[in-house]
Protein backbone atom coordinates (compact mmCIF):
# COMPACT_ATOMS: atom_id res chain seq x y z
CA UNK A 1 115.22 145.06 23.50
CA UNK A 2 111.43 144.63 25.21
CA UNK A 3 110.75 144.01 28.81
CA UNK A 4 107.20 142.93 27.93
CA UNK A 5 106.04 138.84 27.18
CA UNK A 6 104.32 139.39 23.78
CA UNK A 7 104.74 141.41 20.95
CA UNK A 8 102.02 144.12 23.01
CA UNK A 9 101.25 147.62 21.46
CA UNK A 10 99.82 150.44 22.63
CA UNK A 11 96.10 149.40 21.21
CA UNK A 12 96.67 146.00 23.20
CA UNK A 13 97.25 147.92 26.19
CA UNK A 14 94.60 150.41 25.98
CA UNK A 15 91.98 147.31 25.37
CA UNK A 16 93.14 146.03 28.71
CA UNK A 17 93.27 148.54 31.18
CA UNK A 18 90.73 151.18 29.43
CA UNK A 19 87.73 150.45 31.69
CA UNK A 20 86.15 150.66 35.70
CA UNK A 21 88.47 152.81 37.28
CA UNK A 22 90.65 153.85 34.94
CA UNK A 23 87.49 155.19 32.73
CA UNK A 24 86.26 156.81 35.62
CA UNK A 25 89.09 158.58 36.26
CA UNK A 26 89.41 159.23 32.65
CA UNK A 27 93.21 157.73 32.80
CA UNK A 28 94.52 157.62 28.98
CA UNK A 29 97.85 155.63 28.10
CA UNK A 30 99.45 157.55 25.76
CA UNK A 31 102.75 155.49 25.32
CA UNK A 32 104.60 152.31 25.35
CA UNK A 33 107.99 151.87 24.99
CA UNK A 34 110.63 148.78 25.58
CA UNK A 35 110.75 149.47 29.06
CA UNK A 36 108.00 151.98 30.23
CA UNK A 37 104.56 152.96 29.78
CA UNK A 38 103.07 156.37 30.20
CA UNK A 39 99.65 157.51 30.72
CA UNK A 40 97.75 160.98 31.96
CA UNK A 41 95.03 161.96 33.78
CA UNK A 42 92.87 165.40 34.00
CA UNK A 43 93.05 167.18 37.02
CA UNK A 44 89.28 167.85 37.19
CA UNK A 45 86.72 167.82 39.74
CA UNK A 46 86.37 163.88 40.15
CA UNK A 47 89.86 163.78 41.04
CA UNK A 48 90.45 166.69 43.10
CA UNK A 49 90.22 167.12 46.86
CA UNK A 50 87.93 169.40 48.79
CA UNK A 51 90.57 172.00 48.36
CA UNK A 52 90.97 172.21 44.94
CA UNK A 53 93.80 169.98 44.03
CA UNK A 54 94.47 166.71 43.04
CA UNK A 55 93.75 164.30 45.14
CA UNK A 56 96.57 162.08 46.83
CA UNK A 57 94.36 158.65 45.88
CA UNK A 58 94.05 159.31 42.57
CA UNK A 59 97.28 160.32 42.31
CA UNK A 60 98.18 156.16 43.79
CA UNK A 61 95.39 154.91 41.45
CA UNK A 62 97.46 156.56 38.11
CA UNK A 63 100.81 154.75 39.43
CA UNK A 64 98.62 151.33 40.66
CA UNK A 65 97.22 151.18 37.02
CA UNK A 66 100.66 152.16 35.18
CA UNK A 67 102.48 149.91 37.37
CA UNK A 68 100.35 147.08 37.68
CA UNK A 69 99.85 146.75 33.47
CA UNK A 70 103.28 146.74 33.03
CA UNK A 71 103.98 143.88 35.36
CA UNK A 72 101.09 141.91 33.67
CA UNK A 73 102.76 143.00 30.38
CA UNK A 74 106.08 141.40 31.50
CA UNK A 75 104.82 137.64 32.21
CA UNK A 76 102.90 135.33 30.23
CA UNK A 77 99.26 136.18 31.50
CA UNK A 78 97.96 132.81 30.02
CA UNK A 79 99.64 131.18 33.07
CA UNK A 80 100.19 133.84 35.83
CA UNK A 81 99.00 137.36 36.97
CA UNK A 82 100.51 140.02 38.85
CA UNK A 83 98.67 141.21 41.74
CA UNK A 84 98.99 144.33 44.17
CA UNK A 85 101.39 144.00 47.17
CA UNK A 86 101.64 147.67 48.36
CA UNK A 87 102.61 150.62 46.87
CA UNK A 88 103.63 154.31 48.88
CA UNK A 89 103.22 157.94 46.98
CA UNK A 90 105.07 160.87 48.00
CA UNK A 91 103.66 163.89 47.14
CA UNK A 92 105.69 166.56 45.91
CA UNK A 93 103.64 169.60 44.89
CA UNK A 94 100.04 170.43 44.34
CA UNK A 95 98.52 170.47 40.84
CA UNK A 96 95.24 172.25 40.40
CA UNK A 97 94.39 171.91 36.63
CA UNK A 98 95.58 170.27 33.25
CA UNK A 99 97.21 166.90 33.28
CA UNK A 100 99.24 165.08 35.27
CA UNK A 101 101.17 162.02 33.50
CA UNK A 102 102.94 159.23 34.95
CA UNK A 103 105.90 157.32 33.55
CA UNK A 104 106.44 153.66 35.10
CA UNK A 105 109.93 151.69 34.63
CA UNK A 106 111.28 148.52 36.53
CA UNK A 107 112.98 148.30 39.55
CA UNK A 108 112.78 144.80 39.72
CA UNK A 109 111.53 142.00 37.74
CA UNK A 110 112.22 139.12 40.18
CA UNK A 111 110.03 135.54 39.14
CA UNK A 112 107.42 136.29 42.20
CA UNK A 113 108.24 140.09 42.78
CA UNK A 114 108.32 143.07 40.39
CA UNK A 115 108.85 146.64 41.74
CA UNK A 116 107.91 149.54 40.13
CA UNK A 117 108.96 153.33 39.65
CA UNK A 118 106.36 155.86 38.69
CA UNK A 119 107.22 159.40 38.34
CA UNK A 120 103.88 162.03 37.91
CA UNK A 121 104.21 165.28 36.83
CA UNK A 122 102.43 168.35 36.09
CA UNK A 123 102.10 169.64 32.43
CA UNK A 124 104.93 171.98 33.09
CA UNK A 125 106.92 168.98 33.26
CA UNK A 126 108.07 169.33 37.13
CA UNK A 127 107.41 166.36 39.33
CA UNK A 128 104.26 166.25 41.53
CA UNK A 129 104.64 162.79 43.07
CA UNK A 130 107.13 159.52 43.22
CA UNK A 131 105.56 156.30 43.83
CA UNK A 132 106.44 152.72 44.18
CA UNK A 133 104.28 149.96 42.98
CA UNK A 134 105.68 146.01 44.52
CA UNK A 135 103.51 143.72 42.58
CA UNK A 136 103.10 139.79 43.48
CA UNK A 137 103.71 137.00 40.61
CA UNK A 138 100.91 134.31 40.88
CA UNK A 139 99.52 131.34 39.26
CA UNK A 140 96.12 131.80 37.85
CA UNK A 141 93.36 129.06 38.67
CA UNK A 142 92.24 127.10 35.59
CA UNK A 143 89.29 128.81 35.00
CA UNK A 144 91.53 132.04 35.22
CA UNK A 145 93.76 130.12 32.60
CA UNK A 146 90.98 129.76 30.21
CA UNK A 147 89.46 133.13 30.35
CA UNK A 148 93.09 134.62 29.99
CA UNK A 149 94.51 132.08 27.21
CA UNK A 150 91.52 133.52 25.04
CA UNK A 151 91.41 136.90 25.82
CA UNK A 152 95.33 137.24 24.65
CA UNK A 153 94.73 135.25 21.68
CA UNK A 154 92.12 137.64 20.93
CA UNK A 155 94.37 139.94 21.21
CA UNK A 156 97.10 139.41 19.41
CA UNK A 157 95.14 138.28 16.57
């Protein structure tokens, strides 16, 4: 059984969140599954720190992206969106090179409040940071409504 709204695949997801920072930062979801969505990032120059490992930001904007897609996947984005509350990041070990790749899964999917777990880890698999995404439910505006209503029929066409 599926946590998310719509019948979404991986293509549907990749159309929505595959641009501004995410392309930037290179950020490539790489799986979707009933509950969870994964994605990666390259530990590269753009998202390392000035000494020489990956940055604790970008490490937060990998979780905010993972987290805050799956929220949106979970409602029914023609009416409502899920918005940014706060998330934290502990970080557990440096990573210098390679990937690292996140894995988000509910918490909570309350009606105004969804929390989110995202575990990153290195390519060797260990665990470089634990974050926690709290998203807020809200009603879009009508013009949101529109924009939204045609972009997921679009979509799912």
């Amino acid at each position: 059984m599926t946590i998310w709204h719509d019948n979404f695949t991986l293509d549907h997801v990749i159309s929505l969140r595959n641009n501004n920072l995410n392309k930037h930062l290179k950020i490539e979801f790489i799986e979707l599954g009933p509950d969870y969505i994964v994605a990666r990032m390259p530990v590269e120059d753009f998202t390392r720190q000035s000494r020489g490992v990956l940055h604790g930001g970008a490490s937060c904007v990998l979780a905010e992206s993972l987290g805050s897609i799956a929220s949106n996947l979970c409602i029914d984005m023609r009416e409502r969106k899920a918005v940014g509350l706060e998330i934290n990041a502990n970080h557990l070990r440096p990573v210098s090179k390679g990937f690292v790749t996140g894995r988000t899964t509910p918490i909570s999917l309350g009606r105004s409040v969804h929390v989110w777990n995202i575990d990153i880890s290195n390519d060797q698999g260990k665990l470089n940071c634990v974050s926690r995404l709290t998203t807020a439910i809200v009603n879009l505006n009508e013009k949101e409504k529109d924009t939204n209503r045609d972009l997921i029929a679009k979509l799912l066409s």
